[in-house]
PDB file of N, CA and C in Angstrom:
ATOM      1  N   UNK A   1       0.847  -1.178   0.000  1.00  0.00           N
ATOM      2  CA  UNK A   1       0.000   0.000   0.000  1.00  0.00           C
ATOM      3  C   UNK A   1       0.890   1.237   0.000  1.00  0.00           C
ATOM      4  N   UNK A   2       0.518   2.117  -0.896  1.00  0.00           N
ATOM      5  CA  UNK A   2       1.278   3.561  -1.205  1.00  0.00           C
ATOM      6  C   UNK A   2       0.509   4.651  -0.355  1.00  0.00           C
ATOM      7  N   UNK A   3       1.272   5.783   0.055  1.00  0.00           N
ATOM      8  CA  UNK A   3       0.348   6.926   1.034  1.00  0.00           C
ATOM      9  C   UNK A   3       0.640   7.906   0.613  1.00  0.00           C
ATOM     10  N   UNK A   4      -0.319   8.677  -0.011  1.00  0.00           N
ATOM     11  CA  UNK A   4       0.183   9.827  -0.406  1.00  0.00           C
ATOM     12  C   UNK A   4      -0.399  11.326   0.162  1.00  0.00           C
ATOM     13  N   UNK A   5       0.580  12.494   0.148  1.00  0.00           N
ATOM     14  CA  UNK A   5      -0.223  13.445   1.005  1.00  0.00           C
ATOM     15  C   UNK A   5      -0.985  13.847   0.708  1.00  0.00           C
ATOM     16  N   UNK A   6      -1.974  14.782   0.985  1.00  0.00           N
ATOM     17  CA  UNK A   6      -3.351  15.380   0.432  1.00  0.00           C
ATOM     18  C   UNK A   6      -2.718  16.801   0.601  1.00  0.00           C
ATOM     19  N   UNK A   7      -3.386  18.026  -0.235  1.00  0.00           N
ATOM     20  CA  UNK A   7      -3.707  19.148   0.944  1.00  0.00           C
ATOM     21  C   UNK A   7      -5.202  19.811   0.614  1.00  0.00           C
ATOM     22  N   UNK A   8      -5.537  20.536   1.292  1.00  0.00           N
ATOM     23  CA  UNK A   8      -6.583  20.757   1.546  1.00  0.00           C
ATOM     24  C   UNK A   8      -6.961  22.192   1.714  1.00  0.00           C
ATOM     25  N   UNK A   9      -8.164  22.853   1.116  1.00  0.00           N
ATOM     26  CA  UNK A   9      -8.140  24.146   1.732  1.00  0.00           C
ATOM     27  C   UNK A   9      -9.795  24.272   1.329  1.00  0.00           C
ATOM     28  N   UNK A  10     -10.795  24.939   2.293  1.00  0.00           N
ATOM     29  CA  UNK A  10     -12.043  25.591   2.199  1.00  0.00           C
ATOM     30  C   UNK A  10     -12.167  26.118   1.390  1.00  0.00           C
ATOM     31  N   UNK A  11     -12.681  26.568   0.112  1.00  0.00           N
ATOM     32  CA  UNK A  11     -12.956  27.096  -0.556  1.00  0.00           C
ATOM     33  C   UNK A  11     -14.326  28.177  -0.408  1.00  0.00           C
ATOM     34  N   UNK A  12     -14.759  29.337  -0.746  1.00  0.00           N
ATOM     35  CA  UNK A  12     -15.633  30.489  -0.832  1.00  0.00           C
ATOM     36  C   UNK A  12     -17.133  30.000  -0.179  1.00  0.00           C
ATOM     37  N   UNK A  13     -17.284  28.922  -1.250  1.00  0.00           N
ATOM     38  CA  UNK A  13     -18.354  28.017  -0.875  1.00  0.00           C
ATOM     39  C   UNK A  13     -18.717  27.128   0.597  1.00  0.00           C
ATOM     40  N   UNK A  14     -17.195  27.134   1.323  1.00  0.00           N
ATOM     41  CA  UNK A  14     -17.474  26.523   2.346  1.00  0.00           C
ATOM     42  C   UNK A  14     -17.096  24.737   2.467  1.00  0.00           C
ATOM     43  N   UNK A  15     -16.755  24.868   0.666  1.00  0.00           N
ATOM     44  CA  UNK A  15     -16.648  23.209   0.513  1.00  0.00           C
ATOM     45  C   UNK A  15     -14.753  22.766   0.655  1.00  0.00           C
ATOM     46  N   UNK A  16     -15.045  21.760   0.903  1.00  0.00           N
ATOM     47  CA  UNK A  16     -13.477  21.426   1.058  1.00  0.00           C
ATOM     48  C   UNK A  16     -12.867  20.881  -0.237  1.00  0.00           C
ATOM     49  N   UNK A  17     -11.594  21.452  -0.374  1.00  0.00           N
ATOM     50  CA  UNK A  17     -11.467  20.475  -1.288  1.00  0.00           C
ATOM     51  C   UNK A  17      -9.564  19.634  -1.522  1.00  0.00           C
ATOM     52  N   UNK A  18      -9.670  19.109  -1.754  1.00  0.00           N
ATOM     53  CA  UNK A  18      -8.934  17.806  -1.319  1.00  0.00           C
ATOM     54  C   UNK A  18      -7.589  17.577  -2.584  1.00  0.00           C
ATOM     55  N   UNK A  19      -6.765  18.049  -2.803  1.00  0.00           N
ATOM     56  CA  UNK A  19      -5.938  17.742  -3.873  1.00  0.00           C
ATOM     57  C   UNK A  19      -4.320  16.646  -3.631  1.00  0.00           C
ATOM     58  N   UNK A  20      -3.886  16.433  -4.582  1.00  0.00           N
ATOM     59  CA  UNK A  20      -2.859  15.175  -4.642  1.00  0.00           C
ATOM     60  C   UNK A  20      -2.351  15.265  -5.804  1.00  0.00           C
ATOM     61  N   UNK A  21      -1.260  14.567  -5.992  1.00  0.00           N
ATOM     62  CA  UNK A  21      -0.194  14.341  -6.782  1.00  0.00           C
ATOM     63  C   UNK A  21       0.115  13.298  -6.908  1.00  0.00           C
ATOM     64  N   UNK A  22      -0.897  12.109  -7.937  1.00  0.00           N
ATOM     65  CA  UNK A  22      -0.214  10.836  -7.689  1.00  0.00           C
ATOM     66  C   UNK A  22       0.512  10.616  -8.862  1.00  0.00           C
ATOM     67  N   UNK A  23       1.488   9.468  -8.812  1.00  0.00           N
ATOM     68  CA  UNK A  23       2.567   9.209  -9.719  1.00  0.00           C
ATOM     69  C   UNK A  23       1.798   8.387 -10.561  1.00  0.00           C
ATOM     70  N   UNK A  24       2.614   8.362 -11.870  1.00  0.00           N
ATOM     71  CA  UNK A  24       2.089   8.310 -13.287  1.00  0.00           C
ATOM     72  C   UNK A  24       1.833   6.882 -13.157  1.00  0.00           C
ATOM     73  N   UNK A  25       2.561   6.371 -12.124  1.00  0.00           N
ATOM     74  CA  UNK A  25       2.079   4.663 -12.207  1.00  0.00           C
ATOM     75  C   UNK A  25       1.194   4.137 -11.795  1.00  0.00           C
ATOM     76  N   UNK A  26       0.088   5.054 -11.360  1.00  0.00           N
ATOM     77  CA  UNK A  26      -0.835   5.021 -10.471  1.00  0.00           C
ATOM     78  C   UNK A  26      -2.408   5.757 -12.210  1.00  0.00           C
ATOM     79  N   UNK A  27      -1.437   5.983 -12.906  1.00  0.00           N
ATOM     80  CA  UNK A  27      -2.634   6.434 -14.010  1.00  0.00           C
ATOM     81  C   UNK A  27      -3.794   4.654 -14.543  1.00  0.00           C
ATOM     82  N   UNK A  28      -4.672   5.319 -14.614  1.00  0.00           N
ATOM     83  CA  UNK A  28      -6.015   4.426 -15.479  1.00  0.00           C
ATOM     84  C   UNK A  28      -6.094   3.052 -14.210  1.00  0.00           C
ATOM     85  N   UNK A  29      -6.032   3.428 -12.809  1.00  0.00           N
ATOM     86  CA  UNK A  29      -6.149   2.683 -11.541  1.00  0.00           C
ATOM     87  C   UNK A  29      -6.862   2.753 -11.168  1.00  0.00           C
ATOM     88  N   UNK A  30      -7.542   1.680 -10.553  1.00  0.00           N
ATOM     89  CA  UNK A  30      -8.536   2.315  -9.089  1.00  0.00           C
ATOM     90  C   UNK A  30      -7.844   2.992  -8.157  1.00  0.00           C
ATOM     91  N   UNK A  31      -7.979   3.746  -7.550  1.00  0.00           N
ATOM     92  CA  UNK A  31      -7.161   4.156  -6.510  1.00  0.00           C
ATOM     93  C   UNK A  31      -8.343   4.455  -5.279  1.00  0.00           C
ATOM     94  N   UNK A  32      -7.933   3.853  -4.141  1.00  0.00           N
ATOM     95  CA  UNK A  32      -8.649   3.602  -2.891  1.00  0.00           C
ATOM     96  C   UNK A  32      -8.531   4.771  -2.021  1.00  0.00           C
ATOM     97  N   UNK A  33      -9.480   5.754  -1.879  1.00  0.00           N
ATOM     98  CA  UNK A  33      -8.971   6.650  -0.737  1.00  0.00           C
ATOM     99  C   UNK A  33      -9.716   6.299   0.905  1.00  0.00           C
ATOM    100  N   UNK A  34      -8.736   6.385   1.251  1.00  0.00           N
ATOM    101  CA  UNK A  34      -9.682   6.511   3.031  1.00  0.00           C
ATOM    102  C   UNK A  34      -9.235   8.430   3.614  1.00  0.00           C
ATOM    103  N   UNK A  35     -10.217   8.386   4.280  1.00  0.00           N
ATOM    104  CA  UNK A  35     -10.661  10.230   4.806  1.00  0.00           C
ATOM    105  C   UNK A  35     -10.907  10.049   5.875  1.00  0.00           C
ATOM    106  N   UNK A  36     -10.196  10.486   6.765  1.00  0.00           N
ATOM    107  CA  UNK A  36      -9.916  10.485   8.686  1.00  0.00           C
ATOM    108  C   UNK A  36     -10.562  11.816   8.937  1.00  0.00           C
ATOM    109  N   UNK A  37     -12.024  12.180   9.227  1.00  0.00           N
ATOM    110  CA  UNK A  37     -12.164  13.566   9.505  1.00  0.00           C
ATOM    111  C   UNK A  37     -12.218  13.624  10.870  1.00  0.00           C
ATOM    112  N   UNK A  38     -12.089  14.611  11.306  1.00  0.00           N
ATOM    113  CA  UNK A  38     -12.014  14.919  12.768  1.00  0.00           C
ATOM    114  C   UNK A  38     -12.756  15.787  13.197  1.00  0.00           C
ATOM    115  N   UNK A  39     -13.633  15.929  14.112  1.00  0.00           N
ATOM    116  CA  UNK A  39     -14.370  17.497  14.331  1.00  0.00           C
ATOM    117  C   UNK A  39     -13.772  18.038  15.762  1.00  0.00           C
ATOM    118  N   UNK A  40     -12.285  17.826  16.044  1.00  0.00           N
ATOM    119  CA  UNK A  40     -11.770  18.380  16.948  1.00  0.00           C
ATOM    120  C   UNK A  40     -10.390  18.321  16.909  1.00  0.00           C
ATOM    121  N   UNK A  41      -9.298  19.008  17.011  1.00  0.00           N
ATOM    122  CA  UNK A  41      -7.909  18.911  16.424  1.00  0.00           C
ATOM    123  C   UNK A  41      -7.684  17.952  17.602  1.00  0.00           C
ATOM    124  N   UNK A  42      -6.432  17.217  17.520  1.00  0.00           N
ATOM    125  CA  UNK A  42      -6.064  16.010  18.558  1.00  0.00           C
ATOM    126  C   UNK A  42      -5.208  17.176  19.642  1.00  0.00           C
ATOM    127  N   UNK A  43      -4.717  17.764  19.572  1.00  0.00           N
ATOM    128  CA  UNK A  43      -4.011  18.706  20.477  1.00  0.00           C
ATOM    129  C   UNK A  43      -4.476  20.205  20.088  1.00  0.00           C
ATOM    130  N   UNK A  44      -5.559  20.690  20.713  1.00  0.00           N
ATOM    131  CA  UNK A  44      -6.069  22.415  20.547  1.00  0.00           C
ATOM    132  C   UNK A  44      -4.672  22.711  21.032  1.00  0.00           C
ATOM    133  N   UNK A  45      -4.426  23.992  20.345  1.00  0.00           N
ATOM    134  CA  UNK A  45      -3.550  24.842  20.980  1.00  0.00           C
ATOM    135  C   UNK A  45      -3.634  26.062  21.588  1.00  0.00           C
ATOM    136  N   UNK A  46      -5.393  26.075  21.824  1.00  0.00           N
ATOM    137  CA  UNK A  46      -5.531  27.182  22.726  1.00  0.00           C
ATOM    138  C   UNK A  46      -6.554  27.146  23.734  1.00  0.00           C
ATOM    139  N   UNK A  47      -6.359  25.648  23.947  1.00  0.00           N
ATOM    140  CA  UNK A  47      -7.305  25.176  25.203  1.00  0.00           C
ATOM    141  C   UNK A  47      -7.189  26.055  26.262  1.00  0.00           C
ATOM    142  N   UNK A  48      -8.610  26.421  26.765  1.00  0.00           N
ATOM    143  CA  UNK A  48      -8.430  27.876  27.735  1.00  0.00           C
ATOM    144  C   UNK A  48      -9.147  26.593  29.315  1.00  0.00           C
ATOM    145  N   UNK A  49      -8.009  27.268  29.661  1.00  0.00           N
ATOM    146  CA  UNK A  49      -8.408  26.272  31.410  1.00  0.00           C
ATOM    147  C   UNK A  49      -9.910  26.524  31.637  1.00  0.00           C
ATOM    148  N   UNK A  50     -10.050  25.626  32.847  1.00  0.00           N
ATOM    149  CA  UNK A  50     -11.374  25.800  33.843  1.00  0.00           C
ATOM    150  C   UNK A  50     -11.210  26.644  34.948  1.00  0.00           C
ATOM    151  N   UNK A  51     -12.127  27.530  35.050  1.00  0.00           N
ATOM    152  CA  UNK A  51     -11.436  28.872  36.181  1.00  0.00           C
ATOM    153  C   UNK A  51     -10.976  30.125  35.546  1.00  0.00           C
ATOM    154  N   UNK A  52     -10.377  29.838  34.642  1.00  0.00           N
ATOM    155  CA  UNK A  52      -9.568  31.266  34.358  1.00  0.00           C
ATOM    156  C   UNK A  52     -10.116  32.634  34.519  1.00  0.00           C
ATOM    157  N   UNK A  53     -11.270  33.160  34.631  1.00  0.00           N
ATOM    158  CA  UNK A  53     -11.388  33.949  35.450  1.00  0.00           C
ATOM    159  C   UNK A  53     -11.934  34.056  36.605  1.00  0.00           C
ATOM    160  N   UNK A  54     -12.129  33.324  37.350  1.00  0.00           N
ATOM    161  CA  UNK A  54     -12.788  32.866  38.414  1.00  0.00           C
ATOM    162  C   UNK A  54     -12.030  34.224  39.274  1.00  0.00           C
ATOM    163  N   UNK A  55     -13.381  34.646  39.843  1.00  0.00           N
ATOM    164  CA  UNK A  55     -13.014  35.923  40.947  1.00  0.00           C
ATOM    165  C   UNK A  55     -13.100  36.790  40.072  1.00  0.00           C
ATOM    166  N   UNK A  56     -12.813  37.474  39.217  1.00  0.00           N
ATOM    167  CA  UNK A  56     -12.705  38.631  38.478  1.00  0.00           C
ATOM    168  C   UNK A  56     -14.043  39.062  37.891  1.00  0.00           C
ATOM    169  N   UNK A  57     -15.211  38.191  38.095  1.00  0.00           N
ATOM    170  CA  UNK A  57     -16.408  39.229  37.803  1.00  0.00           C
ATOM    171  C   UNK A  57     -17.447  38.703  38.029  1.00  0.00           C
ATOM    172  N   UNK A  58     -18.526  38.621  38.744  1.00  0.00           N
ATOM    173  CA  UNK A  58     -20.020  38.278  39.085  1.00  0.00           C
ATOM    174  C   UNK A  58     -21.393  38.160  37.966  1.00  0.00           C
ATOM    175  N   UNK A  59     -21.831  36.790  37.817  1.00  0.00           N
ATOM    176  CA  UNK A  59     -23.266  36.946  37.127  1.00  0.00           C
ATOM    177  C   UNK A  59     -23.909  37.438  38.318  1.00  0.00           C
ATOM    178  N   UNK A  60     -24.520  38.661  37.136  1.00  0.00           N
ATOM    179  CA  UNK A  60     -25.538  39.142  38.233  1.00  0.00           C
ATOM    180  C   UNK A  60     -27.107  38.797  38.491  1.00  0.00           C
ATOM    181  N   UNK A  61     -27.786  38.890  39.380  1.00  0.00           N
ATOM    182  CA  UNK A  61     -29.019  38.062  39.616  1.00  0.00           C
ATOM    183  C   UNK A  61     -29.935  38.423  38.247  1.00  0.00           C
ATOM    184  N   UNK A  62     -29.924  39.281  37.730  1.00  0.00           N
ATOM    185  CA  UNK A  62     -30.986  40.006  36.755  1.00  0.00           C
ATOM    186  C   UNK A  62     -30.422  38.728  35.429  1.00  0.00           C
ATOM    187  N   UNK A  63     -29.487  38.076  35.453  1.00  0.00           N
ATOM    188  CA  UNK A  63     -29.259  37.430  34.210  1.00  0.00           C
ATOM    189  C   UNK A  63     -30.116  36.520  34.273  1.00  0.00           C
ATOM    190  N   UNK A  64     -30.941  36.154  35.414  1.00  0.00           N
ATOM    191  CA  UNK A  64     -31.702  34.745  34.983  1.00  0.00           C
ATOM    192  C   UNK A  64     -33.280  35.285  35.605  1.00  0.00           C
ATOM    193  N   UNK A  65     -33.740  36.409  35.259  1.00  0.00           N
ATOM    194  CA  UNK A  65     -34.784  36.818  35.296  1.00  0.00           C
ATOM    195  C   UNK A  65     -35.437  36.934  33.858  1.00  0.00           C
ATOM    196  N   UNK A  66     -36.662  36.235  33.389  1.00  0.00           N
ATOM    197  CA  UNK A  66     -36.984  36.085  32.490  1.00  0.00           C
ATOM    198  C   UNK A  66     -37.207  37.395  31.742  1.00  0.00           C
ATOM    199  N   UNK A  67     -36.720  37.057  30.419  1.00  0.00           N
ATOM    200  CA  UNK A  67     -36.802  38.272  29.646  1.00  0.00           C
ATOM    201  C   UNK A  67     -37.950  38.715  29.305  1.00  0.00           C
ATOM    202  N   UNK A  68     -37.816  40.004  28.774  1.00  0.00           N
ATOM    203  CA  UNK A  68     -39.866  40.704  28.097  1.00  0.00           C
ATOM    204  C   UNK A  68     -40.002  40.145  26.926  1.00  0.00           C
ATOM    205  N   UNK A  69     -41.424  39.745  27.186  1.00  0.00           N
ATOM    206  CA  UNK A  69     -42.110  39.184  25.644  1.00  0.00           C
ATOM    207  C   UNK A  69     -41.306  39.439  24.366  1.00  0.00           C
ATOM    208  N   UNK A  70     -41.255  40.927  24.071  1.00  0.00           N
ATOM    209  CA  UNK A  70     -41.080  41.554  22.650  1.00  0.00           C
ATOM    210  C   UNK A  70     -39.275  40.560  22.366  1.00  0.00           C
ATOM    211  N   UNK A  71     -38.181  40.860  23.453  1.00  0.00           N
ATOM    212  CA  UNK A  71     -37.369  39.591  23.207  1.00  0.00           C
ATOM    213  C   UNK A  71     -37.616  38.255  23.211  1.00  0.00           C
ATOM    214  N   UNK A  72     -38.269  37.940  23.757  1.00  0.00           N
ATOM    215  CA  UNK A  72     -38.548  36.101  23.354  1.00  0.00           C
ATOM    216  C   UNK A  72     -39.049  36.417  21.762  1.00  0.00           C
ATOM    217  N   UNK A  73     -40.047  37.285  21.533  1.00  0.00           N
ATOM    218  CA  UNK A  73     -40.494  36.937  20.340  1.00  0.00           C
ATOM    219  C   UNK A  73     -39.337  37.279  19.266  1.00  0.00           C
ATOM    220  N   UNK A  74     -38.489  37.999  19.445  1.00  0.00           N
ATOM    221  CA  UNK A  74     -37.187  38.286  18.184  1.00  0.00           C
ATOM    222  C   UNK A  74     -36.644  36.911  18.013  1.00  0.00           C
ATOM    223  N   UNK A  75     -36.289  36.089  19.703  1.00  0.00           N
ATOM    224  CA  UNK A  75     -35.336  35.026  19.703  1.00  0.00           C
ATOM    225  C   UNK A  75     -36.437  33.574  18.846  1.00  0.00           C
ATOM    226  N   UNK A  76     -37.519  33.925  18.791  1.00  0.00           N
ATOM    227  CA  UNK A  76     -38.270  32.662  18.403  1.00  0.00           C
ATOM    228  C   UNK A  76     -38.771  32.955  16.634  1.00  0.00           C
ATOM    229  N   UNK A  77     -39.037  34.002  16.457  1.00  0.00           N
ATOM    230  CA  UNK A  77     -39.085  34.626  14.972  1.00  0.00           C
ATOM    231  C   UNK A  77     -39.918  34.949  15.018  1.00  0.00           C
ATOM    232  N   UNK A  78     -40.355  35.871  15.551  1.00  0.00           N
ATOM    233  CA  UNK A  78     -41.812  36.424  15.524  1.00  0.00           C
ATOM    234  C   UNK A  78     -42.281  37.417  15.038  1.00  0.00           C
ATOM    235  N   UNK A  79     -41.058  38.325  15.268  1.00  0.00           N
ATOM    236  CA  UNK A  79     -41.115  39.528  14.727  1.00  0.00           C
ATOM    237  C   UNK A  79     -40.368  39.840  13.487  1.00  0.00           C
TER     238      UNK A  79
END
């Protein structure tokens, strides 16, 4: 089995797209791909701790007092 690199870049559309360079000996082949997607990098590099601001600022009680009608209805599509 041969491995060859891919690269890859998003395009405008949002779509991915997937390019390669295979060798000429590989022309009028089947060629088998397998696609490892991931929906999380194996090492983030900007994993933000638990805590990090802990102490430095208060939810205040009014955040979990139900909001006025006219906002629920923006958040639900009403208006």
């Amino acid at each position: 089995m041969q491995t060859f690199q891919l690269t890859s870049l998003v395009d405008a559309q949002g779509i991915l797209r997937l390019q390669s360079q295979l060798p000429l000996t590989l022309a009028n082949q089947n060629v088998e791909v397998l696609l490892v997607v991931q929906s999380h990098p194996k090492n983030p590099v900007n994993k933000r701790p638990i805590g990090l601001l802990k102490g430095q600022f208060a939810v205040p009680n009014s955040f979990f007092e139900t909001l006025p009608e006219e906002v629920l209805e923006t958040f639900e599509g009403k208006t």
